[in-house]
N, C-alpha and C. Protein backbone atom coordinates (compact mmCIF):
# COMPACT_ATOMS: atom_id res chain seq x y z
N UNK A 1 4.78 -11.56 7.60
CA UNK A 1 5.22 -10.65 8.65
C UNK A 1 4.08 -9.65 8.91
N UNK A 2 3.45 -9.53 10.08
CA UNK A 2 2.86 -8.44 10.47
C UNK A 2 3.44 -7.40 10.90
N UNK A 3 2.70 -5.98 11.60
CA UNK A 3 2.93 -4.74 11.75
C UNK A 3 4.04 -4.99 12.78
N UNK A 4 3.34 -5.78 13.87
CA UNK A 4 4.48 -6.22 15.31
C UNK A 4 5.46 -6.50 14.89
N UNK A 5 5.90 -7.44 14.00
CA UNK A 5 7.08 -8.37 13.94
C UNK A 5 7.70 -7.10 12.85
N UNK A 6 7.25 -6.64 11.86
CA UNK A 6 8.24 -5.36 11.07
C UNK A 6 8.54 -4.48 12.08
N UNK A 7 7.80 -4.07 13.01
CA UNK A 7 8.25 -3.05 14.38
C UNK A 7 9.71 -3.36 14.65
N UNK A 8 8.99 -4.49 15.08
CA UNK A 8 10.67 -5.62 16.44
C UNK A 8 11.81 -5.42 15.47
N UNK A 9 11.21 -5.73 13.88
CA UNK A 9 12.64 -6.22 13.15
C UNK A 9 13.36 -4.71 12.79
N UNK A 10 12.43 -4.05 12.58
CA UNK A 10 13.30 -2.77 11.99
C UNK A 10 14.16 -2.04 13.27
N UNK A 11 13.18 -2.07 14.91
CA UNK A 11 13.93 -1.89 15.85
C UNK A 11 15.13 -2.34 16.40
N UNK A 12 15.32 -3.38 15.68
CA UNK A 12 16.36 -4.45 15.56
C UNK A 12 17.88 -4.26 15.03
N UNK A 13 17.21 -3.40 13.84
CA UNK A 13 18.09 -3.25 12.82
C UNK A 13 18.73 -1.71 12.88
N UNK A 14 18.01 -0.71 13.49
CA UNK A 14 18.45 0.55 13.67
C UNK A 14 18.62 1.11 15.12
N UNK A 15 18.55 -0.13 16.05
CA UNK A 15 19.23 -0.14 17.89
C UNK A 15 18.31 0.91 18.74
N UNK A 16 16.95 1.23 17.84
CA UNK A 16 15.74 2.25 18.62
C UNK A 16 14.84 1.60 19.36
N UNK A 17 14.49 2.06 20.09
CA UNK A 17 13.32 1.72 20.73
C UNK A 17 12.04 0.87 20.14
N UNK A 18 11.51 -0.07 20.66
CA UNK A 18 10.27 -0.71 19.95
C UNK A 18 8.95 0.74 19.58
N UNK A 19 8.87 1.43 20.94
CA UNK A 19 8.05 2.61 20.96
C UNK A 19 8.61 3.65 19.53
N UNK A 20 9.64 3.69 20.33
CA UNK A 20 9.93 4.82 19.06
C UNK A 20 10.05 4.53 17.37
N UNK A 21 10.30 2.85 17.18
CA UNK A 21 9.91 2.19 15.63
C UNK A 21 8.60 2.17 15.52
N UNK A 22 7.69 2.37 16.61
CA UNK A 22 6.14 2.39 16.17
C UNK A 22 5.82 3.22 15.50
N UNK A 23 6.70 4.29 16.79
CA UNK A 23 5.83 5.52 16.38
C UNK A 23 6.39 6.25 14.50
N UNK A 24 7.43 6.32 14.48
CA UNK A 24 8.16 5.88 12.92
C UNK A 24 7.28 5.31 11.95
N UNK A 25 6.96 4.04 11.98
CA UNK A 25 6.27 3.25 11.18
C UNK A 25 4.76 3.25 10.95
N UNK A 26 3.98 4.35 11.97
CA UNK A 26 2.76 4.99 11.90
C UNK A 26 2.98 6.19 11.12
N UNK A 27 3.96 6.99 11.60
CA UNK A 27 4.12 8.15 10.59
C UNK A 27 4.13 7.66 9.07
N UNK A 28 4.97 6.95 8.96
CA UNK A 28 5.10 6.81 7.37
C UNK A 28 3.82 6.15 6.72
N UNK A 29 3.14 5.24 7.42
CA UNK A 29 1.98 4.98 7.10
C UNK A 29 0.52 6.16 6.50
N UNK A 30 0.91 6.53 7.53
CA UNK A 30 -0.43 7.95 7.96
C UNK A 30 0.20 8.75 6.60
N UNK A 31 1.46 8.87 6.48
CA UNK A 31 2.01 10.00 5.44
C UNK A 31 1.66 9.52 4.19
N UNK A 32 2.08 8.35 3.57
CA UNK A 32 1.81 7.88 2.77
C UNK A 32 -0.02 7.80 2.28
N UNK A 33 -0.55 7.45 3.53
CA UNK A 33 -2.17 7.09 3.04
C UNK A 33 -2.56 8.64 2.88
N UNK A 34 -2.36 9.62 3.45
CA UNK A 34 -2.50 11.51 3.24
C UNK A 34 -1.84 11.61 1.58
N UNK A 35 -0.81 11.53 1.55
CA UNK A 35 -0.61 11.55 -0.21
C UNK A 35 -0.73 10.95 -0.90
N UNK A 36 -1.17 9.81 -1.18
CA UNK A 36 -1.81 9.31 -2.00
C UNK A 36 -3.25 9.65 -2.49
N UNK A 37 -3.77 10.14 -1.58
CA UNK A 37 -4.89 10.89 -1.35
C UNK A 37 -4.79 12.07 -2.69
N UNK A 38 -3.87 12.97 -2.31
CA UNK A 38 -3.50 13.81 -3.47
C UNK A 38 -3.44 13.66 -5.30
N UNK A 39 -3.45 14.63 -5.63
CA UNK A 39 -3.41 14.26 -7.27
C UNK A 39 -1.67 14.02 -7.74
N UNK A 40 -0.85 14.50 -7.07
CA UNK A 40 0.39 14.89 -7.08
C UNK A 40 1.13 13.44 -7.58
N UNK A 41 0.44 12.00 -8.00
CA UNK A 41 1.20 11.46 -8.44
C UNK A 41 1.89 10.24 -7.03
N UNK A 42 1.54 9.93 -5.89
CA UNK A 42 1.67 9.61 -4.78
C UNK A 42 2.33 9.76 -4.32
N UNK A 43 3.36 8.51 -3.69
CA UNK A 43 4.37 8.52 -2.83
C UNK A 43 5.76 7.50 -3.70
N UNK A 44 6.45 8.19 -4.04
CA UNK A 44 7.51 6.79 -5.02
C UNK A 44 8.94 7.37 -4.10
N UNK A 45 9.39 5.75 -3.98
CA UNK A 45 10.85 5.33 -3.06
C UNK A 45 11.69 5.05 -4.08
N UNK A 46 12.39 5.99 -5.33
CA UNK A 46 13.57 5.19 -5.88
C UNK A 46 13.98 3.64 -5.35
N UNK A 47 13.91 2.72 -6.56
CA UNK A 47 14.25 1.56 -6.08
C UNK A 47 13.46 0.33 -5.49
N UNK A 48 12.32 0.85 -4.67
CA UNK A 48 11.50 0.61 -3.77
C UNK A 48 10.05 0.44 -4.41
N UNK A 49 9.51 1.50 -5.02
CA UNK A 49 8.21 1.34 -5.80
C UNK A 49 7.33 2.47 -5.57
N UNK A 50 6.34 2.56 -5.71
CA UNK A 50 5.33 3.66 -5.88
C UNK A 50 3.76 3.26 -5.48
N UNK A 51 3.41 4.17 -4.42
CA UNK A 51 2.10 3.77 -3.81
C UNK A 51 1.24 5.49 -4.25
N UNK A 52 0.19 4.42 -5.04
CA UNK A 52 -0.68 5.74 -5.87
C UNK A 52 -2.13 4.99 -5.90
N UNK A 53 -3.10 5.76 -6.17
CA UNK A 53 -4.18 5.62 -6.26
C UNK A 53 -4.75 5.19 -7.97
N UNK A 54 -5.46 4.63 -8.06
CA UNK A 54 -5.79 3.93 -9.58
C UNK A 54 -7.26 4.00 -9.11
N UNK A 55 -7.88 4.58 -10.84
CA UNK A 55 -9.51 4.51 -10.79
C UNK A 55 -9.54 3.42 -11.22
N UNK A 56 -10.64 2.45 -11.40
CA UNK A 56 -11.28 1.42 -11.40
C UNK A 56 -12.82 1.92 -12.08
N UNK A 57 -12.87 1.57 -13.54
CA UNK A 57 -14.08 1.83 -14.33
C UNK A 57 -15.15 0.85 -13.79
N UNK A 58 -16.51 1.47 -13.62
CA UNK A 58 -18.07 1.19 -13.97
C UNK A 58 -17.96 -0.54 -14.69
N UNK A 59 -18.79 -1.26 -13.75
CA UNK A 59 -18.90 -2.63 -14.70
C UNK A 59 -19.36 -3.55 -13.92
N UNK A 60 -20.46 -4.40 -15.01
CA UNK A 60 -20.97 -5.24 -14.68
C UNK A 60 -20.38 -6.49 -14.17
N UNK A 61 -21.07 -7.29 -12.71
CA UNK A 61 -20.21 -8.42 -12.36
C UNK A 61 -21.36 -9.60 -12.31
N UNK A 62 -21.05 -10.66 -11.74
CA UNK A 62 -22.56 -11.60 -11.09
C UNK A 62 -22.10 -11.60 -9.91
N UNK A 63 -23.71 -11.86 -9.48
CA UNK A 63 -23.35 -12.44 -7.71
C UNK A 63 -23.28 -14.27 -8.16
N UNK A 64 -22.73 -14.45 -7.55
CA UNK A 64 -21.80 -15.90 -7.12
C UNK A 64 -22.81 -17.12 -6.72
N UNK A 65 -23.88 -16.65 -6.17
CA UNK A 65 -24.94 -17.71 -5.60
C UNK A 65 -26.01 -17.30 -6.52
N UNK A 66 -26.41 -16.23 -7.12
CA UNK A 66 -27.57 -16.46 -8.00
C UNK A 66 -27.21 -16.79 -8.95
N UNK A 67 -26.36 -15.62 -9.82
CA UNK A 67 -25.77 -15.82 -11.36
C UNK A 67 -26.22 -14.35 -11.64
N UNK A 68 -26.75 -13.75 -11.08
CA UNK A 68 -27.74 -12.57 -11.37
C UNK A 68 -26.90 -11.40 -11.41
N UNK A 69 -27.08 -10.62 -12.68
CA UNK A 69 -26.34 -9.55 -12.84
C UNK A 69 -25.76 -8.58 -12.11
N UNK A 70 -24.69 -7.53 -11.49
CA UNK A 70 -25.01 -6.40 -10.74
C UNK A 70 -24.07 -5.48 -11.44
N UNK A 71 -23.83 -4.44 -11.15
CA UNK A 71 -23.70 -3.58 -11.66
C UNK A 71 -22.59 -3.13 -10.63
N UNK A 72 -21.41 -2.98 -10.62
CA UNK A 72 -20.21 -2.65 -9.74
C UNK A 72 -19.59 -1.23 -9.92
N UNK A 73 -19.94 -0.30 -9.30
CA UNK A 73 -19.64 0.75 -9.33
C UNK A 73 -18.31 1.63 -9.52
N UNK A 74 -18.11 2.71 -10.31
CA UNK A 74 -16.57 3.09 -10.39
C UNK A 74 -16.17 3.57 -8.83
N UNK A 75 -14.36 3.05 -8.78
CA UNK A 75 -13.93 3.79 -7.23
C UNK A 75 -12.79 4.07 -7.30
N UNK A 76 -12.03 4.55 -6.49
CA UNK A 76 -10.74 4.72 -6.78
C UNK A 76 -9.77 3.79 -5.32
N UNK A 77 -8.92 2.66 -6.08
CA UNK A 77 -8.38 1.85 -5.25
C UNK A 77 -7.01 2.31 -4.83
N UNK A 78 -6.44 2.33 -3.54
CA UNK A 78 -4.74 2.01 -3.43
C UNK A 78 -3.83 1.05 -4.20
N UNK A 79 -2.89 1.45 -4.54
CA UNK A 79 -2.32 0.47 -5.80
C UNK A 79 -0.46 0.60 -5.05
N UNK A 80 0.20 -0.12 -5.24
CA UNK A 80 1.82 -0.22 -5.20
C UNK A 80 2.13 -0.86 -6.22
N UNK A 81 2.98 -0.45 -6.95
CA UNK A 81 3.90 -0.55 -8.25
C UNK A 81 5.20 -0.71 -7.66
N UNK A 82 5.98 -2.05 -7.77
CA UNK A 82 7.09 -2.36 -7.31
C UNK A 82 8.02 -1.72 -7.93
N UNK A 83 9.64 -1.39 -7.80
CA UNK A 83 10.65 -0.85 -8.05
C UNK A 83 11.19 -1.99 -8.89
N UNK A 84 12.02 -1.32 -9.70
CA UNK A 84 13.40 -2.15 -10.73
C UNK A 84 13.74 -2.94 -9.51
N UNK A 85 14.46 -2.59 -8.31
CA UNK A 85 15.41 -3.16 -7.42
C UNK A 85 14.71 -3.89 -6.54
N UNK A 86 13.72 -3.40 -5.98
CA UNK A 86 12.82 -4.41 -5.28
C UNK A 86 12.65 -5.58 -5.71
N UNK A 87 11.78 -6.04 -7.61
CA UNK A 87 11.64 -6.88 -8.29
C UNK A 87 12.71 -7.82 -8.56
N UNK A 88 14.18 -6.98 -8.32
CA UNK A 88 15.44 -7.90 -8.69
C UNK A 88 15.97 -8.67 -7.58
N UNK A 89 15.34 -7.91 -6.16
CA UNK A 89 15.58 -8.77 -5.14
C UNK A 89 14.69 -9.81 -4.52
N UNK A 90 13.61 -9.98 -5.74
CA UNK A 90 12.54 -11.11 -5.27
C UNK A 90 13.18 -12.45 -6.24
N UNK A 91 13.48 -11.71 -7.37
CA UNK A 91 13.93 -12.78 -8.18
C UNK A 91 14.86 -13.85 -7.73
């Protein structure tokens, strides 16, 4: 499912406007990527899961076509940690 088709479906599901599920589904986006940003521990949805930021330590990798060493720098990645209930509804 892409951004379009979660638009249509959620507009679907709550009888709003396609415009106005955009504009919804940008907010929470934009909100979410702003706090996570923060130290505060991110953004967690009871049930749902938790979107936080994770460092990623300093370390050596190869490149793929030589074999030749490099050296991969520390960064800090976006991470989501699924919910109890989420996980029980994949099962």
């Amino acid at each position: 499912m892409n951004k379009a088709e979660l638009i249509e479906a959620i507009a679907k599901v709550t009888q709003q406007t396609k415009a106005d599920t955009e504009r919804t589904v940008d907010a929470f986006i934009d909100v979410v990527s702003k706090n996570i940003k923060k130290k505060d521990g991110g953004v967690k949805l009871v049930g749902f899961g938790t979107f936080a930021v994770s460092a990623r330590k300093a370390r050596v990798g190869r490149n793929p076509q030589t074999g030749e060493e490099i050296q991969i720098p520390a960064r800090k990645v976006p991470v989501f940690r699924p919910g109890k209930e989420l996980k029980e509804a994949v099962r």
